[in-house]
N, C-alpha and C. Protein backbone atom coordinates (compact mmCIF):
# COMPACT_ATOMS: atom_id res chain seq x y z
N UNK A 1 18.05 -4.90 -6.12
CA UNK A 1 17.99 -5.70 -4.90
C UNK A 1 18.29 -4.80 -3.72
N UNK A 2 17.85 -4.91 -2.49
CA UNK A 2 17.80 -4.17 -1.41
C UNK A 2 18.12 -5.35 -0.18
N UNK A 3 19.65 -4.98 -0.10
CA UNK A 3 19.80 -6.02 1.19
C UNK A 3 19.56 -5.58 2.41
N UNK A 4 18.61 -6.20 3.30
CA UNK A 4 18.90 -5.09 4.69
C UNK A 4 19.20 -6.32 5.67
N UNK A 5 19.65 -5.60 6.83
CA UNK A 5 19.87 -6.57 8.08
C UNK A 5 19.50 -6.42 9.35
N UNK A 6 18.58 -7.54 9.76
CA UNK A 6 17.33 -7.10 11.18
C UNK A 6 18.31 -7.65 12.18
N UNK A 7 17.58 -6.89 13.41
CA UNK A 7 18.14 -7.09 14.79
C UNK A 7 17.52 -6.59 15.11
N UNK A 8 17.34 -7.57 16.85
CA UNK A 8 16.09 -7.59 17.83
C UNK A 8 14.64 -8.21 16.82
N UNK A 9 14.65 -8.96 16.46
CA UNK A 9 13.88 -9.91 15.60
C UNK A 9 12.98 -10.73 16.42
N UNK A 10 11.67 -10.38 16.78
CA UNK A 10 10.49 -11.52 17.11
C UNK A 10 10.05 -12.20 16.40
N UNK A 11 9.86 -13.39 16.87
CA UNK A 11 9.02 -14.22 15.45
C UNK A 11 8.13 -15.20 16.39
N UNK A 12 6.76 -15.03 16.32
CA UNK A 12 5.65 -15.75 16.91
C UNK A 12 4.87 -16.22 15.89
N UNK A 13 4.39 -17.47 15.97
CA UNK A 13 3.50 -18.43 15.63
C UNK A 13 2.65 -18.56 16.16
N UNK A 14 1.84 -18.94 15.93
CA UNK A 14 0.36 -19.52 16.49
C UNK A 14 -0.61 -20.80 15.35
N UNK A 15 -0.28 -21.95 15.98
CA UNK A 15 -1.17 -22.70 15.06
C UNK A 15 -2.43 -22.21 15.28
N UNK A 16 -3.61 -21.94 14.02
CA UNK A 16 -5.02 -21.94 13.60
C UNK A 16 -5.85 -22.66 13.39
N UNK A 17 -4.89 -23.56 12.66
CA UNK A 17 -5.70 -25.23 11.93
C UNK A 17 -4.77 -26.04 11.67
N UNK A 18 -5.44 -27.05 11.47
CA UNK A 18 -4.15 -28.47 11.09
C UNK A 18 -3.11 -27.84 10.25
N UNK A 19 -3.32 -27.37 9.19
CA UNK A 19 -1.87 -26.91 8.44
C UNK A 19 -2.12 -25.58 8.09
N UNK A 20 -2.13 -24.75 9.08
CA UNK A 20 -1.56 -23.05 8.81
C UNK A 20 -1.49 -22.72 10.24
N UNK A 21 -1.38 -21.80 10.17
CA UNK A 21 -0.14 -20.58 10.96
C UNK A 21 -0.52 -19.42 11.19
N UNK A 22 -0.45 -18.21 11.84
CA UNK A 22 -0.50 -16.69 12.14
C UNK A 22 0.66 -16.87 12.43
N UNK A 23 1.06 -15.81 11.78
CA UNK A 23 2.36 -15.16 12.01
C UNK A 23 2.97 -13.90 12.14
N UNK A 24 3.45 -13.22 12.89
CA UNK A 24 4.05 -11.95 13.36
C UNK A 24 5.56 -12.16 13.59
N UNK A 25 5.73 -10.75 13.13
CA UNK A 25 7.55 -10.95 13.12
C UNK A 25 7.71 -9.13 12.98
N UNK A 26 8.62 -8.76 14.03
CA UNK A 26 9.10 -7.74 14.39
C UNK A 26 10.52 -7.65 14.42
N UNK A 27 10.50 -6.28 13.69
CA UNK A 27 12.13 -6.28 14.57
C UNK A 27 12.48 -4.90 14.02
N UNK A 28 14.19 -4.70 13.58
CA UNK A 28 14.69 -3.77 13.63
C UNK A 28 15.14 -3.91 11.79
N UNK A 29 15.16 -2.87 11.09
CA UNK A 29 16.00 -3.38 9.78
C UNK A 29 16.62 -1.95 9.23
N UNK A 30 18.00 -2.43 8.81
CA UNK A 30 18.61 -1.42 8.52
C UNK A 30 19.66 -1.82 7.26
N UNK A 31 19.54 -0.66 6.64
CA UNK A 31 20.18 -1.29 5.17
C UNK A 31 21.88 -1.99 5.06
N UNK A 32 22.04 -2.79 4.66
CA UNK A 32 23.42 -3.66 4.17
C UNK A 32 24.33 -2.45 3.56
N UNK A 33 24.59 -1.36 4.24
CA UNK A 33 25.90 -0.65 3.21
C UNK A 33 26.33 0.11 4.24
N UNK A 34 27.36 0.79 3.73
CA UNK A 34 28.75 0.96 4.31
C UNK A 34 28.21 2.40 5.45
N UNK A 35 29.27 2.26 6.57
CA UNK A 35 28.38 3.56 7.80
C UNK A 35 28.93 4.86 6.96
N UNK A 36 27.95 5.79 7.34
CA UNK A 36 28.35 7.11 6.97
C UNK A 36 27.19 7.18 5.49
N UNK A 37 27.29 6.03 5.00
CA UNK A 37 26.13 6.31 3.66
C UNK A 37 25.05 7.01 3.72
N UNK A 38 24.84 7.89 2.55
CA UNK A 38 23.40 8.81 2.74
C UNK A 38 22.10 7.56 2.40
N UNK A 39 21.17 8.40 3.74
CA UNK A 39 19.99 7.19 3.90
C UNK A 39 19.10 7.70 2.42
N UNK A 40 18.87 6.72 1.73
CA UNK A 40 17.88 6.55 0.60
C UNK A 40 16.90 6.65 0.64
N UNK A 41 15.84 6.45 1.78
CA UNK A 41 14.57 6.53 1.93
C UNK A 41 14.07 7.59 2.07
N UNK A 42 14.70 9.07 2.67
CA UNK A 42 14.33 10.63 2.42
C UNK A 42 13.49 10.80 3.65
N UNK A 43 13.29 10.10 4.18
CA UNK A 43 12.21 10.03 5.53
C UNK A 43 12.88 10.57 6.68
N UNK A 44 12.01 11.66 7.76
CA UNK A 44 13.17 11.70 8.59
C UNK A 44 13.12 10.60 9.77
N UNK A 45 13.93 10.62 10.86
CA UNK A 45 13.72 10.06 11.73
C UNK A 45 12.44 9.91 12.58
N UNK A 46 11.95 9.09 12.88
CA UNK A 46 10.73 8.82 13.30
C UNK A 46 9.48 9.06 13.04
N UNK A 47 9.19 9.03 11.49
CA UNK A 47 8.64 8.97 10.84
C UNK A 47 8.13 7.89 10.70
N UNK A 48 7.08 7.52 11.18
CA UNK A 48 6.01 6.01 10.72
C UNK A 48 5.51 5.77 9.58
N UNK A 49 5.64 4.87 8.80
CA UNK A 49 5.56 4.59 7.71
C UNK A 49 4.50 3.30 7.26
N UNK A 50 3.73 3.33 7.20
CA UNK A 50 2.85 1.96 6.91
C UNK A 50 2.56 0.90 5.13
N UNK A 51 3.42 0.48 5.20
CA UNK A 51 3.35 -0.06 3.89
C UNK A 51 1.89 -0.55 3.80
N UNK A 52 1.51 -0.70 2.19
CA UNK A 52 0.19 -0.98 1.63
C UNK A 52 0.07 -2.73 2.01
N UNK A 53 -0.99 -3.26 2.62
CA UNK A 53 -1.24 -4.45 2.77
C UNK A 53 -0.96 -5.45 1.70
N UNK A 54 -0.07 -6.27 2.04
CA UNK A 54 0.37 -7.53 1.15
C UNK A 54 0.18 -8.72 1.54
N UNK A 55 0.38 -9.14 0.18
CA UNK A 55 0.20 -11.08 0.55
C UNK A 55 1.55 -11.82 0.61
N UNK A 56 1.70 -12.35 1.16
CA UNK A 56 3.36 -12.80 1.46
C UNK A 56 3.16 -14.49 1.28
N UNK A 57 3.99 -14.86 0.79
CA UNK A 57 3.86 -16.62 0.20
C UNK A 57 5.32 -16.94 0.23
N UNK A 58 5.67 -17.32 1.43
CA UNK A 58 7.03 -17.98 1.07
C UNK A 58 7.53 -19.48 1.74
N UNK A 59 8.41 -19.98 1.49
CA UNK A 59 9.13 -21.07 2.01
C UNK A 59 9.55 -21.09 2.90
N UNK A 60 9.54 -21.34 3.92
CA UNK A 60 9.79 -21.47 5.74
C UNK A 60 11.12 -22.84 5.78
N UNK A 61 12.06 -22.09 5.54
CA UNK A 61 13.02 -22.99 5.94
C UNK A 61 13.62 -23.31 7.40
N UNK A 62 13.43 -23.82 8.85
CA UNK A 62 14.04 -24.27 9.76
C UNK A 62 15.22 -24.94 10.31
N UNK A 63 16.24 -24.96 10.54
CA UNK A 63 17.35 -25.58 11.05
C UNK A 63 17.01 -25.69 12.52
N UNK A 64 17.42 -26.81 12.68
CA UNK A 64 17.54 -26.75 14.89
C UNK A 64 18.73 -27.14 14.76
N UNK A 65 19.29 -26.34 15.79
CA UNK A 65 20.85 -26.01 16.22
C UNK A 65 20.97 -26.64 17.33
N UNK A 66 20.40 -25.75 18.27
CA UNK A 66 20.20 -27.00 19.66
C UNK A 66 18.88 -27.70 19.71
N UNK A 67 18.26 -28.07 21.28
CA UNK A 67 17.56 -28.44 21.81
C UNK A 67 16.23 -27.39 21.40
N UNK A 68 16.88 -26.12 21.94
CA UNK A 68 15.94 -24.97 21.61
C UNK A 68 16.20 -23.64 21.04
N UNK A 69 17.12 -23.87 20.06
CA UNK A 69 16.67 -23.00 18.97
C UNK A 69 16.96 -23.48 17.74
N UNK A 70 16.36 -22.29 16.58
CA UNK A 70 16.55 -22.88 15.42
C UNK A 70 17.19 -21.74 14.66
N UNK A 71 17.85 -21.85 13.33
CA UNK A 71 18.01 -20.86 11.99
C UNK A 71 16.86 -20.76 11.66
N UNK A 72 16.35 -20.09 11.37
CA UNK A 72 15.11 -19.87 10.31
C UNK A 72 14.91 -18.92 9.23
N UNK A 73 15.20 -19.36 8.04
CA UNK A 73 15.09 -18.56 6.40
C UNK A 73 13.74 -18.75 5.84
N UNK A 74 13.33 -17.38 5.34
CA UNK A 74 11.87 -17.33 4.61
C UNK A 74 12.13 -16.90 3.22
N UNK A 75 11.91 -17.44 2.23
CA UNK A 75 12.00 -17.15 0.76
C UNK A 75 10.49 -17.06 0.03
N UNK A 76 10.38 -15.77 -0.30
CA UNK A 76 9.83 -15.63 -1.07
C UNK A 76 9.05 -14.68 -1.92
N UNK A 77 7.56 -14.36 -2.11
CA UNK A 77 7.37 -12.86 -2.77
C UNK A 77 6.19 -12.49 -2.22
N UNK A 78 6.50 -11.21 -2.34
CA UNK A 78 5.20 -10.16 -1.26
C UNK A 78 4.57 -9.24 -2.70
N UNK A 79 2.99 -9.49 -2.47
CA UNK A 79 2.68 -8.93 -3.75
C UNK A 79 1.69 -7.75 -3.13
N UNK A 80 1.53 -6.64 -3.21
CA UNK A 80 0.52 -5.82 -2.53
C UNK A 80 -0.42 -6.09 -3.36
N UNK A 81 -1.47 -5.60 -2.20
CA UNK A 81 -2.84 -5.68 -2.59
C UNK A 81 -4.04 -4.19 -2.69
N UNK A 82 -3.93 -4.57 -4.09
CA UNK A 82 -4.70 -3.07 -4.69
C UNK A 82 -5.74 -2.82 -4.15
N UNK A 83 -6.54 -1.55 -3.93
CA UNK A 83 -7.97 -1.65 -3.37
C UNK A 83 -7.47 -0.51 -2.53
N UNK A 84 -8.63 0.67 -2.13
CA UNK A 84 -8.71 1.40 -1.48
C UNK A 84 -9.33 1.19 0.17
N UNK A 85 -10.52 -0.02 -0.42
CA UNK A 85 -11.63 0.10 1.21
C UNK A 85 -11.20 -1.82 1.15
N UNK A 86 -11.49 -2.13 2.59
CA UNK A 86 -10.99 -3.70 2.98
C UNK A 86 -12.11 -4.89 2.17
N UNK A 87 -13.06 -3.96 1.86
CA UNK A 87 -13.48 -5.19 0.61
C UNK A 87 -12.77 -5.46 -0.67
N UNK A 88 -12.53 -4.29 -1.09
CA UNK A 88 -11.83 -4.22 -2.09
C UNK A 88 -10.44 -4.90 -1.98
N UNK A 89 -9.38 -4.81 -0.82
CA UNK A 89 -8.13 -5.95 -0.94
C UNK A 89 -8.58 -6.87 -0.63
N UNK A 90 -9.97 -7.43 0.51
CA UNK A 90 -10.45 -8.64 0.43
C UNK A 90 -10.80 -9.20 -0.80
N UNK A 91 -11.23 -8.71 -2.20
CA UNK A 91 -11.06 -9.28 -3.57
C UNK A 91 -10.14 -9.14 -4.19
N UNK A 92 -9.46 -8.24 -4.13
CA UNK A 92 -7.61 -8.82 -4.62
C UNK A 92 -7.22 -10.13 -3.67
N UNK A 93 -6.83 -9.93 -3.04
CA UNK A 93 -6.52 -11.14 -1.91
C UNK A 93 -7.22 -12.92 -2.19
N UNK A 94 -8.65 -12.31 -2.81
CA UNK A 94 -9.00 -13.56 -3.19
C UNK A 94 -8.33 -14.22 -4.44
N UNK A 95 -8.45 -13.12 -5.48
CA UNK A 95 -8.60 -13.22 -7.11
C UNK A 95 -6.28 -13.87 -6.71
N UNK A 96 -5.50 -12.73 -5.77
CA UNK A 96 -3.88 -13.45 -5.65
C UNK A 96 -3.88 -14.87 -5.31
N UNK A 97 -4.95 -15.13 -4.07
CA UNK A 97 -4.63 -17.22 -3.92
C UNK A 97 -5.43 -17.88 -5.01
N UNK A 98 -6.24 -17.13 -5.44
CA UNK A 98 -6.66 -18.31 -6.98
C UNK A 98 -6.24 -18.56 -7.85
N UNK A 99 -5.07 -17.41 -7.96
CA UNK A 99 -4.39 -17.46 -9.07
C UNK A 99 -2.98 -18.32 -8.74
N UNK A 100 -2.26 -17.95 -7.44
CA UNK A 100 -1.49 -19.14 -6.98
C UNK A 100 -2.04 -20.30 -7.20
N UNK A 101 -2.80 -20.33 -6.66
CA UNK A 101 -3.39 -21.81 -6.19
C UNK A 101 -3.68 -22.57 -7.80
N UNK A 102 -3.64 -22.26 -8.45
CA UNK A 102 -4.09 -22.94 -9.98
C UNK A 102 -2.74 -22.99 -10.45
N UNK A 103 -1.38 -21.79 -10.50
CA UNK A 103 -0.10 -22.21 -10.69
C UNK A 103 0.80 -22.89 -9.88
N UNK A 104 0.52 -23.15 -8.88
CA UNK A 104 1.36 -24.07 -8.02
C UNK A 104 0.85 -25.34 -8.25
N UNK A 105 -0.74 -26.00 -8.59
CA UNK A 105 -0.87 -26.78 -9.48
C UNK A 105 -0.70 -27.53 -10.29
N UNK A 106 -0.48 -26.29 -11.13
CA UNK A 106 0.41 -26.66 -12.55
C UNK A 106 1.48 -27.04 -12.35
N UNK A 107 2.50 -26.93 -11.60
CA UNK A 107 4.26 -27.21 -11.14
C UNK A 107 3.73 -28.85 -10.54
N UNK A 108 3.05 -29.33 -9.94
CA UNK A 108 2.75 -30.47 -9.26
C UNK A 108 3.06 -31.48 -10.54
């Protein structure tokens, strides 16, 4: 398990259609352990790093606190998507929601 903890955190929405979403979320993340710890990742500083394109499926939990703001917790699993050229994760990508989509199904 890898705990980390963000700050300076954006989180924008945009409704698309009756029930989905675009979503972007920025911020800062830095690992959950003690100061002075040697950094694990071997990378040096400012080093850009682009993780492999994933599919992210999780539970959008909301609290409203006040008027205008909320808690907001996301649970869930990020599966990358294999493929070298964007057709190719465009058919992973398909073959990951068909395969959700037939086990979340099954749980119904």
């Amino acid at each position: 398990i890898v705990s980390l903890v963000a700050t300076d955190v954006k989180w924008n929405e945009l409704k698309v259609h009756k029930n989905r979403w675009a979503l972007s979320v920025q911020g800062t993340l830095r690992p959950a352990r003690k100061p002075g710890a040697k950094d694990p990742s071997g990378l040096p500083v400012g080093v850009k790093y682009e993780y492999q394109e994933s599919l992210i499926i999780a539970n959008q939990i909301a609290t409203k606190l006040t008027p205008n703001s909320y808690h907001v917790a996301l649970k869930g699993v990020q599966m990358p998507l294999p493929g070298a050229t964007e057709q190719q994760r465009e058919q992973s990508r398909r073959e990951l929601l068909t395969m959700f989509i037939s086990e979340y199904g099954k749980m119904k």
